[in-house]
C-alpha atoms as a PDB file:
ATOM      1  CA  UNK A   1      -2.212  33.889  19.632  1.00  0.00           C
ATOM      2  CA  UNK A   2      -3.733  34.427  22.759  1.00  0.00           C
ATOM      3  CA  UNK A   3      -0.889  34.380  25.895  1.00  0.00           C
ATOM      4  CA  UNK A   4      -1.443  31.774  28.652  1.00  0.00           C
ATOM      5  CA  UNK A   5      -0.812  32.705  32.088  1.00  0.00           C
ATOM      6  CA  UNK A   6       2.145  35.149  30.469  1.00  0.00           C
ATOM      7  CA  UNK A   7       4.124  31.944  29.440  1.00  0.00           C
ATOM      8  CA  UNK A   8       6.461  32.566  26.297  1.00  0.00           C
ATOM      9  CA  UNK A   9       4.522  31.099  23.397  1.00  0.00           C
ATOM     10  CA  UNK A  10       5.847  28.181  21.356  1.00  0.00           C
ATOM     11  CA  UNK A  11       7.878  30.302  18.914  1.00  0.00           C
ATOM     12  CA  UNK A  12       9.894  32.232  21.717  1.00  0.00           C
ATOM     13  CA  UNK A  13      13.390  31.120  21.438  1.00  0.00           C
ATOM     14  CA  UNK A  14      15.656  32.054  24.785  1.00  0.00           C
ATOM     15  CA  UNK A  15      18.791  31.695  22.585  1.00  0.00           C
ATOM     16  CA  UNK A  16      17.759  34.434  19.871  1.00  0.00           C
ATOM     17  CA  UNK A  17      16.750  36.347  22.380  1.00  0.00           C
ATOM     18  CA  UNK A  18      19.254  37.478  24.164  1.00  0.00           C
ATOM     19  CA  UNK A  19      19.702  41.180  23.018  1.00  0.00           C
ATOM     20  CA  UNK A  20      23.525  40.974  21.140  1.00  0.00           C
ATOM     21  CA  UNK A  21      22.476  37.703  19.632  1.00  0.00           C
ATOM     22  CA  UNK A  22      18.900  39.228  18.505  1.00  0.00           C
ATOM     23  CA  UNK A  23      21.284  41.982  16.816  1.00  0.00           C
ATOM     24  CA  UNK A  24      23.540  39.920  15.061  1.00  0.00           C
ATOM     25  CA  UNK A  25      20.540  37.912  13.868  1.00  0.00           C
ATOM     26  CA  UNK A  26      18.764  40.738  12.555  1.00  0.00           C
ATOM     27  CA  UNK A  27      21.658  42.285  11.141  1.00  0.00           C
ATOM     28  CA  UNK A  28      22.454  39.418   9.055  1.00  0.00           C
ATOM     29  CA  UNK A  29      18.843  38.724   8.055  1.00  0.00           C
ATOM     30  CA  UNK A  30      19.484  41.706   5.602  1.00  0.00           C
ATOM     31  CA  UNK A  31      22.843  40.509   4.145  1.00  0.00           C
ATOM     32  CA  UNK A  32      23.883  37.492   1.816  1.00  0.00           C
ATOM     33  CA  UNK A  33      26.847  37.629   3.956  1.00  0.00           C
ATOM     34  CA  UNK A  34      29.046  40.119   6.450  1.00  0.00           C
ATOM     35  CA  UNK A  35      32.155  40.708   6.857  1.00  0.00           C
ATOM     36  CA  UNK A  36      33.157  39.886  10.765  1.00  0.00           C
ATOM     37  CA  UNK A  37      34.422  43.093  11.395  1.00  0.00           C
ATOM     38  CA  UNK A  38      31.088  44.854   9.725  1.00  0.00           C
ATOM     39  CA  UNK A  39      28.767  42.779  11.927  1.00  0.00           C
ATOM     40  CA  UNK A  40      31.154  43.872  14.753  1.00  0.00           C
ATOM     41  CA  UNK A  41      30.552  47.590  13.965  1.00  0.00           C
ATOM     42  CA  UNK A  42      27.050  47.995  13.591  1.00  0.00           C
ATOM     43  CA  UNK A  43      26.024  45.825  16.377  1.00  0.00           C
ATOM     44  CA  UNK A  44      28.819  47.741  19.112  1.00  0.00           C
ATOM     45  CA  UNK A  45      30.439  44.297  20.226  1.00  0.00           C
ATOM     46  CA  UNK A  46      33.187  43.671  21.094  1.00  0.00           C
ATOM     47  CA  UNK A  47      36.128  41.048  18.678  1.00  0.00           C
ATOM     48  CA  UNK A  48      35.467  38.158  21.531  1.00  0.00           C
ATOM     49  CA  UNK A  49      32.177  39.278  22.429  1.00  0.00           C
ATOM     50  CA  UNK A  50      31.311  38.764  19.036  1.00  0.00           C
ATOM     51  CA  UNK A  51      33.224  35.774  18.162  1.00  0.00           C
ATOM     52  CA  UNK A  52      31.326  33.814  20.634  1.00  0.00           C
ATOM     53  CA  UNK A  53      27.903  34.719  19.632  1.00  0.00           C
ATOM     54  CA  UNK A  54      29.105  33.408  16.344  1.00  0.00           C
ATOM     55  CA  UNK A  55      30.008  30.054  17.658  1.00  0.00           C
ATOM     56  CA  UNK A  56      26.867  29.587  19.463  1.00  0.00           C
ATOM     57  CA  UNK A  57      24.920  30.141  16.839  1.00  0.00           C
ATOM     58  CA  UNK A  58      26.739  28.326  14.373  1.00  0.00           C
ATOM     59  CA  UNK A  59      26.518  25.387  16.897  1.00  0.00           C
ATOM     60  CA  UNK A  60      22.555  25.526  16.726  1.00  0.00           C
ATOM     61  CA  UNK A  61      22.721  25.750  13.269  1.00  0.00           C
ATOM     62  CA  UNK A  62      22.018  29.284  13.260  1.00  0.00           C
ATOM     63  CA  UNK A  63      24.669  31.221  11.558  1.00  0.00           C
ATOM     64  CA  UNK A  64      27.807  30.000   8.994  1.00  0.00           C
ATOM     65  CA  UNK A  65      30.924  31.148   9.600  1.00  0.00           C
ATOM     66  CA  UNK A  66      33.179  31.142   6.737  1.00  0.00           C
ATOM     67  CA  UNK A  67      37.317  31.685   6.638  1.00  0.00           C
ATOM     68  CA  UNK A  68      39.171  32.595   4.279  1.00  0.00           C
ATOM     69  CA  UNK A  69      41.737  35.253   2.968  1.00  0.00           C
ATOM     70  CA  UNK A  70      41.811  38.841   1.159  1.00  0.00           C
ATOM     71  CA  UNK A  71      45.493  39.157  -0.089  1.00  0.00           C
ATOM     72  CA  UNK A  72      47.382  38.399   2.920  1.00  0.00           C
ATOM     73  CA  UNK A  73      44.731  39.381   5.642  1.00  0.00           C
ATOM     74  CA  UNK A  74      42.966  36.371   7.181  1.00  0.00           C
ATOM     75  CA  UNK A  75      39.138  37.283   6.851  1.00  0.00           C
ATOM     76  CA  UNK A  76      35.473  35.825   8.563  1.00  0.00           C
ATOM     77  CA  UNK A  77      32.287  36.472   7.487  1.00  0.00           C
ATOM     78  CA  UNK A  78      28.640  35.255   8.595  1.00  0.00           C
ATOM     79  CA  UNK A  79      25.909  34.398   7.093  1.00  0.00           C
ATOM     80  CA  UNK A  80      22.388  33.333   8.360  1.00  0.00           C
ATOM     81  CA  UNK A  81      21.030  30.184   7.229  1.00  0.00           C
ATOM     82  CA  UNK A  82      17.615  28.968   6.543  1.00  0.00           C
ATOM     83  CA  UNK A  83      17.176  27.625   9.851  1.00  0.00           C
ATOM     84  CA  UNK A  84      18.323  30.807  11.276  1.00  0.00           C
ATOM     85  CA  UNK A  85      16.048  32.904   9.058  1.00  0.00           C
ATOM     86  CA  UNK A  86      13.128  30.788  10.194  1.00  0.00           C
ATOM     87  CA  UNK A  87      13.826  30.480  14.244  1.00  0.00           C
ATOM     88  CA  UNK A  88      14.360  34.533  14.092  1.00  0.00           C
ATOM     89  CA  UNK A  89      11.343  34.606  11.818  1.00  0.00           C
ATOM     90  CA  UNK A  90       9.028  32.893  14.653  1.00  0.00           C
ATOM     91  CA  UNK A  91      11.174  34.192  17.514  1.00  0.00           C
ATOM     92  CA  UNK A  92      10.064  37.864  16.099  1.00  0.00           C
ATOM     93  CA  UNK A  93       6.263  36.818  15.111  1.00  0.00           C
ATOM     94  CA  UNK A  94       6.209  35.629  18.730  1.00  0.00           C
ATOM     95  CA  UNK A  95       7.278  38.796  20.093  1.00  0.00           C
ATOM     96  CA  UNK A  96       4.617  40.803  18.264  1.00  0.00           C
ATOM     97  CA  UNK A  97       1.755  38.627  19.527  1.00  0.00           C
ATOM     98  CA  UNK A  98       2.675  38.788  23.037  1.00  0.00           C
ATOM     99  CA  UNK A  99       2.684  42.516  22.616  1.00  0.00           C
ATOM    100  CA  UNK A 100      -0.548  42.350  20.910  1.00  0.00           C
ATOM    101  CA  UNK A 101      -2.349  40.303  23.367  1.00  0.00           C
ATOM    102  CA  UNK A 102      -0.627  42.879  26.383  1.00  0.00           C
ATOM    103  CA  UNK A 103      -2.172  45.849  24.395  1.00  0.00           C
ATOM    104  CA  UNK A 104      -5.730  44.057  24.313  1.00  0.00           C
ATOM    105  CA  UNK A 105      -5.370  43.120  27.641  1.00  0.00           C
ATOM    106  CA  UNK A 106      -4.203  46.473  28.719  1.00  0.00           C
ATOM    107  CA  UNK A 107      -7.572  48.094  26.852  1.00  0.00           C
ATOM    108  CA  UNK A 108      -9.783  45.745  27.891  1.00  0.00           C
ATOM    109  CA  UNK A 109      -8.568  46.315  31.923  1.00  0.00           C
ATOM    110  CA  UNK A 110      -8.533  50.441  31.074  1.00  0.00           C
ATOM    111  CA  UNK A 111     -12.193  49.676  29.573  1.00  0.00           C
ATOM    112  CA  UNK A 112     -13.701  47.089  31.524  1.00  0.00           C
END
């Protein structure tokens, strides 16, 4: 996938990639589901910053966010859905052609 005039390609998805939601994204592409406070954790957010990642993406369609309890304690967790697997899927395929066709390029200028 060649780049035109350095253009994101058609797969390059502003929303995913913004750096904390490209985290959560990938984080959750290697879980069924996470608890809120895990995804929290390993992606060093903050409780708000956090929450409202969540409810973007769950408003694109991105992410679940399910409620529910553990004894007393009021739990989340978040999942990625199939939509979400896909758009990060493309987002990331994107990515690694526009750094492929910035190698070539680069070579091709350091050898032409």
């Amino acid at each position: 996938m060649p780049v035109e005039r350095g253009l994101p390609q058609a797969g390059f998805n502003e929303l995913i990639h913004h750096p904390s939601r490209l985290a959560v994204m990938a984080f959750l592409s290697g879980c069924i589901e996470a608890d809120f406070a895990l995804v929290r954790d390993r992606c060093e957010l903050s409780d708000s910053a956090l929450s409202k990642i969540a409810r973007t993406l769950e408003e694109v369609g991105y992410v679940v966010v399910r409620k529910g309890r553990v004894s007393r304690r009021a739990r989340t967790w978040l999942s990625l859905t199939a939509d979400g697997g896909d758009a990060l899927a493309a987002h990331l395929d994107t990515l690694r052609a526009i750094a492929t066709a910035a190698r070539s390029a680069a070579h091709d200028a350091d050898t032409g």
